[in-house]
N, C-alpha and C. Protein backbone atom coordinates (compact mmCIF):
# COMPACT_ATOMS: atom_id res chain seq x y z
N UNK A 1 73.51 99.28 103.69
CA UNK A 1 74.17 100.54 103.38
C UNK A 1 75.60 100.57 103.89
N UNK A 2 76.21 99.51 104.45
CA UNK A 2 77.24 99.58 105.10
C UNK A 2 78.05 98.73 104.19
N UNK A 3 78.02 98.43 103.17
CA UNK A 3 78.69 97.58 102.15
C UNK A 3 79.41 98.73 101.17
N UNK A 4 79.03 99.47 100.73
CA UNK A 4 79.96 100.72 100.19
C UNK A 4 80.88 100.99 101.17
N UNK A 5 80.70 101.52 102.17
CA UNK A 5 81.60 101.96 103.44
C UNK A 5 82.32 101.22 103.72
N UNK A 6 82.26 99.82 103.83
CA UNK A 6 83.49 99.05 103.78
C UNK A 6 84.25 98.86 102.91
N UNK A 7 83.92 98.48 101.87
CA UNK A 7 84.24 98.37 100.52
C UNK A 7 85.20 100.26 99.85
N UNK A 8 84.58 100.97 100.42
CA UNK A 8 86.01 102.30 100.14
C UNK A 8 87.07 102.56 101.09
N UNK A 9 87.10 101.80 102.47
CA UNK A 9 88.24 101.48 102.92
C UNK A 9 88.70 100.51 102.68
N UNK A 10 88.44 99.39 102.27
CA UNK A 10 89.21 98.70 101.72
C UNK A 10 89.73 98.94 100.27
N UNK A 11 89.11 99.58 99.78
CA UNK A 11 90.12 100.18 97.87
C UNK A 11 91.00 101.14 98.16
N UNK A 12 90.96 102.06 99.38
CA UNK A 12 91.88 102.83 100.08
C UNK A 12 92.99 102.43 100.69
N UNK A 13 92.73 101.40 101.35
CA UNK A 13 93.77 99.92 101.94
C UNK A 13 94.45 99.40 100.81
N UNK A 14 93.30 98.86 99.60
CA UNK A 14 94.14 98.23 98.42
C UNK A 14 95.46 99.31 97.29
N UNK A 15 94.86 100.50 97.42
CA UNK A 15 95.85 101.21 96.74
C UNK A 15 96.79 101.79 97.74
N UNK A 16 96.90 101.54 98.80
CA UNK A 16 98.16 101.54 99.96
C UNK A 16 99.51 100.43 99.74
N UNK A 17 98.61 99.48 99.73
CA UNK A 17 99.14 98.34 99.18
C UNK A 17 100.05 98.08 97.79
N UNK A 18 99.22 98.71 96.84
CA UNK A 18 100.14 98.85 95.81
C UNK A 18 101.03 99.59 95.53
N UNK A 19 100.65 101.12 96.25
CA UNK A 19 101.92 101.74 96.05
C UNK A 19 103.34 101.26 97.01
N UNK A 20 102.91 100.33 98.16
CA UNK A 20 103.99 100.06 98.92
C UNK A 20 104.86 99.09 98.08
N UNK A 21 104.06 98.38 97.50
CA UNK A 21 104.44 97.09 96.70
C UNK A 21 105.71 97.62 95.53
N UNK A 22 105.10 98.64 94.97
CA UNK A 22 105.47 99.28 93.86
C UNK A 22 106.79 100.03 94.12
N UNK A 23 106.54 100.99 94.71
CA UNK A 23 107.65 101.88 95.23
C UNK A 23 108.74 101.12 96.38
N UNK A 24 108.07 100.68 97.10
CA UNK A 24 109.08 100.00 98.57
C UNK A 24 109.70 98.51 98.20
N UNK A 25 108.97 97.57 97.66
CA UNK A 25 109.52 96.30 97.34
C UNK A 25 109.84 96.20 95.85
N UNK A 26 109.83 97.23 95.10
CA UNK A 26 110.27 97.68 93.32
C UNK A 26 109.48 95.91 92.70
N UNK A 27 108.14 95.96 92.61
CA UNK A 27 107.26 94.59 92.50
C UNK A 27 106.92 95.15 90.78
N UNK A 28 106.97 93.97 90.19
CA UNK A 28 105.92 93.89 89.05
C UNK A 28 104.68 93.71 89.07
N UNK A 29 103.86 93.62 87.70
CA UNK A 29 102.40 93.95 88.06
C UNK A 29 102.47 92.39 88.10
N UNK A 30 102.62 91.72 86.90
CA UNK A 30 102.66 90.10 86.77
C UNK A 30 104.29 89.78 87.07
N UNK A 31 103.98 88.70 87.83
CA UNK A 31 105.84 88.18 88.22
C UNK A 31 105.16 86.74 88.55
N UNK A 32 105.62 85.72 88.19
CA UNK A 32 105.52 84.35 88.10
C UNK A 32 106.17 83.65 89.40
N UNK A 33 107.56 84.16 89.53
CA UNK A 33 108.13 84.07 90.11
C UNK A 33 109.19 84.60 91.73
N UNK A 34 108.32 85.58 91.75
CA UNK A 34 108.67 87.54 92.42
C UNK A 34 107.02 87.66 93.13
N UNK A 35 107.63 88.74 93.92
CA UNK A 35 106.67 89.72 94.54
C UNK A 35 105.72 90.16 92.94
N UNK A 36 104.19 90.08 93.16
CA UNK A 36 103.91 91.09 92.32
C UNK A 36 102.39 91.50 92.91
N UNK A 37 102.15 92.26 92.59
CA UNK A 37 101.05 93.14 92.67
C UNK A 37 99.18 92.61 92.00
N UNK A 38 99.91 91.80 91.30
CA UNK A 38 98.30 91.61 90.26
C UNK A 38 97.00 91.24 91.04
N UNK A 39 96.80 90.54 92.01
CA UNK A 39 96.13 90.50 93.00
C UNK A 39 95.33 91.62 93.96
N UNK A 40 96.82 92.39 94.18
CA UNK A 40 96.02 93.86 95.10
C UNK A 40 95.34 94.49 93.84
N UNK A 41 95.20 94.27 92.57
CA UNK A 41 94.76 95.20 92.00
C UNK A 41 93.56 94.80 91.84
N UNK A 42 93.52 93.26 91.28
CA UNK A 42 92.07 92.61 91.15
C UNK A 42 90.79 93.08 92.47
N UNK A 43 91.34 92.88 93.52
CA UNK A 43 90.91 93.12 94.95
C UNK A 43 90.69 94.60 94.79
N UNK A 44 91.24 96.04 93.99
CA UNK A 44 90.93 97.00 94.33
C UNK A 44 89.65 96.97 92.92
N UNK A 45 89.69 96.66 91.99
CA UNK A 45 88.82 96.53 91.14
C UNK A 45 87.24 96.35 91.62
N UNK A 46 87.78 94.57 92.33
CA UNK A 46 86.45 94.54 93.00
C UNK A 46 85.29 95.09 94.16
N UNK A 47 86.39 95.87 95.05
CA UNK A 47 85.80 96.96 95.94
C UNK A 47 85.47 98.08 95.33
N UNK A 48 85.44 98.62 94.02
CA UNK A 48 85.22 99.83 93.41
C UNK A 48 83.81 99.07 92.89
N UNK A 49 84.12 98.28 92.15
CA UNK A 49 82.27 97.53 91.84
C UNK A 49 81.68 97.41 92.59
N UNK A 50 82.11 97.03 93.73
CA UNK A 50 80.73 96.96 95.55
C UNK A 50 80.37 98.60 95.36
N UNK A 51 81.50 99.25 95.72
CA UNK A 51 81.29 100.61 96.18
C UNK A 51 79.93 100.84 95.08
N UNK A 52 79.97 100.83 93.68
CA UNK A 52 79.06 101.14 92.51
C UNK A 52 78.07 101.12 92.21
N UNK A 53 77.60 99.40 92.22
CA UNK A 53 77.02 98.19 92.14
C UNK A 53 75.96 98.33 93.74
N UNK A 54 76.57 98.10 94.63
CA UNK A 54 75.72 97.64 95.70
C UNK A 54 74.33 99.00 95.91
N UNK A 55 74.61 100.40 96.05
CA UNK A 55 73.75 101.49 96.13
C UNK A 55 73.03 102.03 94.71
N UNK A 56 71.74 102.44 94.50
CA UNK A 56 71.14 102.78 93.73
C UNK A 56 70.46 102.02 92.77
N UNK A 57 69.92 102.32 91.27
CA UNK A 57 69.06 101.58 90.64
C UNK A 57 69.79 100.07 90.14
N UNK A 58 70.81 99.83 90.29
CA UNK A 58 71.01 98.61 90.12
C UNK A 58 71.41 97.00 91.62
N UNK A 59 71.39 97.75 92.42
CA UNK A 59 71.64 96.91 93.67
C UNK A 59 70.68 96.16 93.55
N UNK A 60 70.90 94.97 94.95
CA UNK A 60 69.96 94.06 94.89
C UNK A 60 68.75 94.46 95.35
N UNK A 61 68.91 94.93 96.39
CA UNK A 61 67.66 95.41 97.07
C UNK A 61 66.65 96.31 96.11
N UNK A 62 67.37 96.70 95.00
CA UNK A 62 66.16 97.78 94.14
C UNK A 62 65.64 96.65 93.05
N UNK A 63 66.44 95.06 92.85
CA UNK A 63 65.59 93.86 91.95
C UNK A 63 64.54 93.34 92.86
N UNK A 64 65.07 93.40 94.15
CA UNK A 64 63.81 92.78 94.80
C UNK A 64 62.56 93.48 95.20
N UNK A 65 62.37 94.61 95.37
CA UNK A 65 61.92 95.64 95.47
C UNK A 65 61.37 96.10 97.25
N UNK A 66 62.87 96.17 97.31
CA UNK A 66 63.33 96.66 98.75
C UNK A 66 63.51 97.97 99.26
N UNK A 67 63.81 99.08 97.92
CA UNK A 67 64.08 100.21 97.74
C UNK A 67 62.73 100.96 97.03
């Protein structure tokens, strides 16, 4: 149960991140060559799927039948 809870401070952390990126270092989303952002976003993506994913009828613990 502690995998959501981490996982929404860290998407809270990750969209800190982007707006600093965005606003403070003027970053693109894709830059080849530059500061860019595309990363913090992937990373906030994937903490929103833990947050989702890990609690209720689809987690693991409810395939194994833990729940």
């Amino acid at each position: 149960m502690i995998v959501p809870v981490v996982a929404l401070f860290f998407a809270i952390f990750m969209i800190c991140i982007v707006i600093m990126k965005k606003k403070k270092m003027d970053a693109a989303y894709i830059n080849p060559t530059d500061t860019s952002y595309e990363i913090d976003i992937t990373y906030l993506i994937i903490s929103i799927i833990l947050i989702v994913v890990v609690v209720g009828a689809f987690s693991i613990d409810s395939f194994i039948g833990l729940q």
